[in-house]
Protein backbone atom coordinates (compact mmCIF):
# COMPACT_ATOMS: atom_id res chain seq x y z
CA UNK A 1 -114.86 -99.30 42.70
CA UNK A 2 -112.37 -96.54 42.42
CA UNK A 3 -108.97 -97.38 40.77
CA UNK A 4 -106.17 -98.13 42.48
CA UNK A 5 -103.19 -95.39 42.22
CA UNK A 6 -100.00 -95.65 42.68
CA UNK A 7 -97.19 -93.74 43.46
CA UNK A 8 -94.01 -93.33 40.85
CA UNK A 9 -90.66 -94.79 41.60
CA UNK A 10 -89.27 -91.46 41.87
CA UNK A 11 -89.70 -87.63 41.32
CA UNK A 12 -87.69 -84.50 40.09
CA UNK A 13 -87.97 -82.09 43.37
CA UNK A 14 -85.57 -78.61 42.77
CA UNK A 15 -83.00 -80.04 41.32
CA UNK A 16 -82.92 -83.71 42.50
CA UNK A 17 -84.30 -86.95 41.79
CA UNK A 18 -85.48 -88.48 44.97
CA UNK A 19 -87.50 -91.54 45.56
CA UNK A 20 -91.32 -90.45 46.42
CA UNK A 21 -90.70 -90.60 50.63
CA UNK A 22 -87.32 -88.88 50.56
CA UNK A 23 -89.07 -85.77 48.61
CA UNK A 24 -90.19 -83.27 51.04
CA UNK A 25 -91.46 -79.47 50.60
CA UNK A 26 -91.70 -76.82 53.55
CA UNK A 27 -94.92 -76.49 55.10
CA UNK A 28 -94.82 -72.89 54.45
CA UNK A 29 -95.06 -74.24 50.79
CA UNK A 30 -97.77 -71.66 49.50
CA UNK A 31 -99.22 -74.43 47.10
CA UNK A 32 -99.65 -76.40 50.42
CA UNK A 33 -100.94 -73.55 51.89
CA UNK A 34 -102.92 -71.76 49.66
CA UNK A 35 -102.85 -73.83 46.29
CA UNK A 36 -100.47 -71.25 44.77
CA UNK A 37 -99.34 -73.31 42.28
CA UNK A 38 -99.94 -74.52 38.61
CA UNK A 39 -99.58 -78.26 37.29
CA UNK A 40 -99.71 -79.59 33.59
CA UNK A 41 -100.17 -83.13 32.53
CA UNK A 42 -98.36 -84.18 29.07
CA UNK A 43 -99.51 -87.81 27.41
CA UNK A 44 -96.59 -89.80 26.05
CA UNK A 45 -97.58 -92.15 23.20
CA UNK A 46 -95.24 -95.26 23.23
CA UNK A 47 -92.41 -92.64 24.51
CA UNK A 48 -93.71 -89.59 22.22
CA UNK A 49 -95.06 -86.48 23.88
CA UNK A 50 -97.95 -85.60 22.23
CA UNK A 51 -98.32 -81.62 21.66
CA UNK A 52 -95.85 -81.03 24.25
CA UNK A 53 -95.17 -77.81 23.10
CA UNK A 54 -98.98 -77.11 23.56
CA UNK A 55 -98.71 -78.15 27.23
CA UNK A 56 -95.67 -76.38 27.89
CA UNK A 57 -97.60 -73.40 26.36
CA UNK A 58 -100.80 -73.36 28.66
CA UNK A 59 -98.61 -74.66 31.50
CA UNK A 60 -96.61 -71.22 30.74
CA UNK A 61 -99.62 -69.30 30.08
CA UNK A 62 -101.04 -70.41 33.98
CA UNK A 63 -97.90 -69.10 35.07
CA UNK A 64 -97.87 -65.79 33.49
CA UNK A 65 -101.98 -65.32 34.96
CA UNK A 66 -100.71 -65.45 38.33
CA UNK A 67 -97.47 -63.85 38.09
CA UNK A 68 -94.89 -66.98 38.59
CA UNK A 69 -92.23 -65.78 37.11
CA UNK A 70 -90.64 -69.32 35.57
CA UNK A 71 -90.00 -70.56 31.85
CA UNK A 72 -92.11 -73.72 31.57
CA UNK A 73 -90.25 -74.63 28.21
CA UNK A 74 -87.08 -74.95 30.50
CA UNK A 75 -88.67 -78.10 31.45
CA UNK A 76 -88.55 -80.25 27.91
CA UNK A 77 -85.49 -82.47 28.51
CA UNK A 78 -86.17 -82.63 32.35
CA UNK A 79 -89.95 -84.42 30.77
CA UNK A 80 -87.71 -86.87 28.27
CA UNK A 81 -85.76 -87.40 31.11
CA UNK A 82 -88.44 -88.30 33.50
CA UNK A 83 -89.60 -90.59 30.37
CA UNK A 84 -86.18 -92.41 30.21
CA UNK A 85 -85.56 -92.41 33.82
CA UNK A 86 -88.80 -94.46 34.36
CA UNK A 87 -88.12 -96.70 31.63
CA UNK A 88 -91.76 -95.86 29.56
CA UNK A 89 -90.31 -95.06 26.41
CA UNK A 90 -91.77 -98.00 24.60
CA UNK A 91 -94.89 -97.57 26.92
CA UNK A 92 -97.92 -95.01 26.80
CA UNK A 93 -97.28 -93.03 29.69
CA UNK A 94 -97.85 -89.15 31.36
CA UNK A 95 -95.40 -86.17 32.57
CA UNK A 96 -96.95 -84.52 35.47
CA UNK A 97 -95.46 -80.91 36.32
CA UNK A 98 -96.26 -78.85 39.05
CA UNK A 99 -94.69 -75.15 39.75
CA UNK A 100 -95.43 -73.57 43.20
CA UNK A 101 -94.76 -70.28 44.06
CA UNK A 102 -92.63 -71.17 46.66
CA UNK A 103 -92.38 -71.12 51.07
CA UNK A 104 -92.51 -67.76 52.30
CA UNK A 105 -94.19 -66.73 55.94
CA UNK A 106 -97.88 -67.11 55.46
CA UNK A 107 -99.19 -63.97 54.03
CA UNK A 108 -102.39 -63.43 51.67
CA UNK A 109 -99.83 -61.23 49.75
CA UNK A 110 -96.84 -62.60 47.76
CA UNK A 111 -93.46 -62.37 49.99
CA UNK A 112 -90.70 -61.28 47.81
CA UNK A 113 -87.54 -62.82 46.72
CA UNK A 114 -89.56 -66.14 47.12
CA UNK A 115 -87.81 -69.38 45.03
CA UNK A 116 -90.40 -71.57 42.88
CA UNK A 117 -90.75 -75.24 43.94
CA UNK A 118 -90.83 -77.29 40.81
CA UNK A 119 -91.79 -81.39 41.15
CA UNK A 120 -92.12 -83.17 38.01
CA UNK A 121 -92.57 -87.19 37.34
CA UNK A 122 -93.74 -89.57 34.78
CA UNK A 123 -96.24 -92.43 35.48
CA UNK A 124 -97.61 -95.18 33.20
CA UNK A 125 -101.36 -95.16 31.48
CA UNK A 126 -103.53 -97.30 30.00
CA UNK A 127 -104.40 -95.43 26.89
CA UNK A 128 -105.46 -98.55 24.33
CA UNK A 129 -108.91 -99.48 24.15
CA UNK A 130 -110.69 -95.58 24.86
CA UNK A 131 -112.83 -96.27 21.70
CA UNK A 132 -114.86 -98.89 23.44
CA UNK A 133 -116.11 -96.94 26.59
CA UNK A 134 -119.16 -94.85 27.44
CA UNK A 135 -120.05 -92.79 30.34
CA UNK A 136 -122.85 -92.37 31.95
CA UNK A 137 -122.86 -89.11 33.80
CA UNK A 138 -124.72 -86.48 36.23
CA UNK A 139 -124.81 -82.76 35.80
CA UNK A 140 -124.93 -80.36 38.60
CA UNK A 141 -123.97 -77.12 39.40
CA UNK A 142 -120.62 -75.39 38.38
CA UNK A 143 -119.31 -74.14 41.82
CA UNK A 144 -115.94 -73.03 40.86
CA UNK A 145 -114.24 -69.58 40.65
CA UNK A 146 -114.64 -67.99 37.57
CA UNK A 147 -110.64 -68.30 36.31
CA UNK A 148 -111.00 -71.92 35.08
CA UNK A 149 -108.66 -71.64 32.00
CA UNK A 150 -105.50 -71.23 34.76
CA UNK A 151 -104.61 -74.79 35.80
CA UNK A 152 -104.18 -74.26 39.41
CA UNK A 153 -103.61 -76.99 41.49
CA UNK A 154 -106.50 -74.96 44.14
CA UNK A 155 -109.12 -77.69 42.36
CA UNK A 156 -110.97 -78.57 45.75
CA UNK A 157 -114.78 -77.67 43.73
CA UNK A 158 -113.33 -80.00 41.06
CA UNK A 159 -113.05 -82.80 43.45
CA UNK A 160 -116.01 -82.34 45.56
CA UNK A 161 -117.76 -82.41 42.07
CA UNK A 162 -115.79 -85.91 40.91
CA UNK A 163 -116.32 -87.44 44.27
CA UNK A 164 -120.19 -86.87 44.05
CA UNK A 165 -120.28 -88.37 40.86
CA UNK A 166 -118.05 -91.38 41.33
CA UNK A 167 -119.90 -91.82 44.97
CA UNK A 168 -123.36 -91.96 42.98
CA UNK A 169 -121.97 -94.66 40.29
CA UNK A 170 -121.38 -92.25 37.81
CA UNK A 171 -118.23 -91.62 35.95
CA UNK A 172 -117.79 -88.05 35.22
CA UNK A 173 -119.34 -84.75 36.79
CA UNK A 174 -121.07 -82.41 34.00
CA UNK A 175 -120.99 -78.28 35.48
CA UNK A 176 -123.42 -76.15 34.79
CA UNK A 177 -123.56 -72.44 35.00
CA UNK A 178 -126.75 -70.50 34.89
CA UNK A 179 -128.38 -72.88 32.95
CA UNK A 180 -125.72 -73.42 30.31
CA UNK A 181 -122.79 -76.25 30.18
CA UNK A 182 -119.63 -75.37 30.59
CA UNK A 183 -117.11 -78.44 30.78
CA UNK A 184 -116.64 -81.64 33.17
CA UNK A 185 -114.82 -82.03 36.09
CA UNK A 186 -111.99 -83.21 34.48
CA UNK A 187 -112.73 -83.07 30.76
CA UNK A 188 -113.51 -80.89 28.09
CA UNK A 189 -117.02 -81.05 26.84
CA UNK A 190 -118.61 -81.39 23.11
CA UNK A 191 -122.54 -81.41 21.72
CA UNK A 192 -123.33 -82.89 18.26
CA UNK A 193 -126.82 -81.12 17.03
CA UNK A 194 -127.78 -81.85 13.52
CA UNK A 195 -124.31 -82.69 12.74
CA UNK A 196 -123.02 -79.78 14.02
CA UNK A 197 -120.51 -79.75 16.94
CA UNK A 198 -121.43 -77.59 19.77
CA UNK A 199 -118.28 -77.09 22.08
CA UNK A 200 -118.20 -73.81 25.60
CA UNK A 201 -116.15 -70.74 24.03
CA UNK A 202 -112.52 -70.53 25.61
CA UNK A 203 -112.70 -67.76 28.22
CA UNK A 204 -112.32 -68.19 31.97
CA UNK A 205 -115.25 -70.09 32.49
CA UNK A 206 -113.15 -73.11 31.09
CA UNK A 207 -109.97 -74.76 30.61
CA UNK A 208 -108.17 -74.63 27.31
CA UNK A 209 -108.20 -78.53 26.73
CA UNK A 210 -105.22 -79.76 24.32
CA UNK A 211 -107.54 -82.79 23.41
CA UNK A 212 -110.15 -80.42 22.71
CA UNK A 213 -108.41 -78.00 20.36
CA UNK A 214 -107.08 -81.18 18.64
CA UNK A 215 -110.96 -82.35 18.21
CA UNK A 216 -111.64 -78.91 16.87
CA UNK A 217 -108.87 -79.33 14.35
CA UNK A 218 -109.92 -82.48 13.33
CA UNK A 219 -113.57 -81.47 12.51
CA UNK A 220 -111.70 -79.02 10.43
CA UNK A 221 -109.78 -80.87 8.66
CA UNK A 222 -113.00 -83.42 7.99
CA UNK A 223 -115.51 -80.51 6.87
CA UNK A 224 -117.35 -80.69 10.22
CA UNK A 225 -118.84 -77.69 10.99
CA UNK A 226 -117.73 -76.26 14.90
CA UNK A 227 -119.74 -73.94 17.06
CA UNK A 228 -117.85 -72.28 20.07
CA UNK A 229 -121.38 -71.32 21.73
CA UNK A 230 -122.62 -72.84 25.33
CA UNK A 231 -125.48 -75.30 25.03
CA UNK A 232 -128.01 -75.02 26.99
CA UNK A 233 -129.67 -77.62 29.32
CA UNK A 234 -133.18 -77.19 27.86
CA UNK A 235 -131.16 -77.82 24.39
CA UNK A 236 -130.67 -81.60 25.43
CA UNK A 237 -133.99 -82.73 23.32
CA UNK A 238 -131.51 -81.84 20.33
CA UNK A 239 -128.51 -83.10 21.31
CA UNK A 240 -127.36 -86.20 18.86
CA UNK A 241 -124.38 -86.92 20.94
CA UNK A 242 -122.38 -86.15 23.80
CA UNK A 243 -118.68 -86.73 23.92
CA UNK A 244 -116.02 -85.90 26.59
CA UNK A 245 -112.83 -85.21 25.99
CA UNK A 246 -109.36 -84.93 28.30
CA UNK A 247 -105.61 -85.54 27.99
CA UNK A 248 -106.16 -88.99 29.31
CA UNK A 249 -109.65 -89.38 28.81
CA UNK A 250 -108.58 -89.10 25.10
CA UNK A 251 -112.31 -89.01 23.74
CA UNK A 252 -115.34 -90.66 25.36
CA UNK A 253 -118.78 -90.77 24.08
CA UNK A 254 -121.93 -90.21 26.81
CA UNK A 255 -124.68 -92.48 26.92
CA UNK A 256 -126.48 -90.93 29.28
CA UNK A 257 -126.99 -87.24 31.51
CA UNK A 258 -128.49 -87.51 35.04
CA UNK A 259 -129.52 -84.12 35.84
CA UNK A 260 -132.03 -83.85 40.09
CA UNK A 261 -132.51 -87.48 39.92
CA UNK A 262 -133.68 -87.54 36.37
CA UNK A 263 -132.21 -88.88 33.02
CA UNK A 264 -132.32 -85.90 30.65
CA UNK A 265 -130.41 -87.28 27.72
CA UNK A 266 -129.55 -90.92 26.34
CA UNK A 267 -127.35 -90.75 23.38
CA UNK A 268 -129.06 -91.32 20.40
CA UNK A 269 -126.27 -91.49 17.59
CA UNK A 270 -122.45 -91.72 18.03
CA UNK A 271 -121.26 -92.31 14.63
CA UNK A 272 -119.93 -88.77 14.68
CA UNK A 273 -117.84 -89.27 18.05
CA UNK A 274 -116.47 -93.01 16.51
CA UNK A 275 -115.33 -90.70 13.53
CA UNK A 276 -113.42 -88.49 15.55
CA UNK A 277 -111.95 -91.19 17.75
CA UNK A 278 -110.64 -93.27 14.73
CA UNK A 279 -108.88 -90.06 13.47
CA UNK A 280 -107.83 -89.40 16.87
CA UNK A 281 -106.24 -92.96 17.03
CA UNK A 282 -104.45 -92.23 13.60
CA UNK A 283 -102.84 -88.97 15.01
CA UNK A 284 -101.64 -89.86 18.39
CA UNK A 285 -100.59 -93.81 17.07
CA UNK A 286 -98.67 -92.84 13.43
């Protein structure tokens, strides 16, 4: 059963803070139209942002790719805001942001003097408790475009990929390219192979998790060693562990990897992963 979501109380839309059915955008809206737009989510840990300036950083650097010209770190106090505003500063909660381009007449090219739309709001999470999940997941082709580290809100193959797995009972999508991982759906992807982590390079085949460059610094910082190097699906017979990892998904351990209607991995250690997730718990809980 798919959870149930709710909308928030209210949103920031351009300059106003409207309840969710008095917010409206134009239709000529080139996110609506064309997903011309880039969104950032930013976890809130009992009312602190955790590496905010990180997210405002990719959230900036998404920008910059596609030439919106807008300073995502003008957006800090408008988060702490949204925070206050929705009374979740004692409460684990999220900051969603999204920056469109802006309505303009319909046009494959970029109309000038066009003004950005910006809609930000904060929701609550259920963050406690991540520890004592496992996935079980299927693996399929990665059909997306090949700019995956810009956070566009275009994430249509992303979807299709997340429905099929949710549809089939699983929980998360695993995308493959040529043969070789690359990340999830929705989460950032890690190997453990003779006690060595395996994670996909950063490049544009991937998104530049937050939770997964925190991972990588906390192997780091414990002595565990870090490849940046794509595993392969043939490479599964090694594989120790699987873990996902995501700004709400925090850090999940696989149990298993459904690959054509066949199981080609069952975890078969995850002392590793419980290592990283009790650190984990330390950093974002002190």
């Amino acid at each position: 059963m798919k959870p149930e979501k709710k909308y928030p109380a209210e949103v920031y839309l351009n300059g106003k803070w409207l309840k969710p059915d008095e917010a409206f955008i134009s239709v000529f809206d080139r996110a609506f139209m064309f997903g011309d737009g880039i969104y950032e989510v930013t976890l809130f840990y009992k009312g602190k942002g955790f590496r905010l300036k990180e997210h405002l950083k990719r959230l900036q650097y998404s920008l910059d790719q596609i030439q919106i010209a807008f300073d995502a770190f003008s957006l800090e106090n408008l988060m702490l805001e949204a925070i206050d505003r929705a009374d979740l500063n004692n409460a684990d909660a999220a900051v969603y942001i999204q920056v469109s381009r802006g309505a303009g007449p319909r046009s494959h090219f970029i109309p000038e003097k066009i003004k950005t739309t910006i809609l930000l709001y904060a929701f609550p999470v259920a963050l406690e408790g991540f520890e004592n999940k496992t996935w079980e997941v299927m693996a399929t082709e990665d059909k997306r475009w090949h700019r995956c580290d810009i956070k566009s809100t275009a994430l249509l193959a992303n979807v299709m990929a997340n429905e099929e797995a949710i549809a089939a009972g699983f929980h998360e999508n695993l995308l493959v390219r040529k043969g070789y991982f690359t990340e999830g759906s929705h989460s950032s992807l890690f190997f453990v192979k003779y006690g060595v982590v395996h994670t996909h390079p950063e490049g544009p085949e991937i998104l530049s998790g937050i939770t997964r460059a925190e991972v990588i610094k906390i192997c780091t910082d414990l002595n565990i060693k870090v490849i940046e190097k794509a595993v392969h699906i043939d490479e599964l017979v090694e594989v120790e562990e699987v873990f996902v990892t995501g700004t709400t998904t925090q850090i999940i351990p696989i149990s298993s990897i459904t690959h054509k209607d066949k199981t080609v991995y069952t975890t078969r250690k995850d002392s590793l992963t419980k290592k990283l997730q009790q650190v984990f718990i330390k950093r974002t809980r002190a």
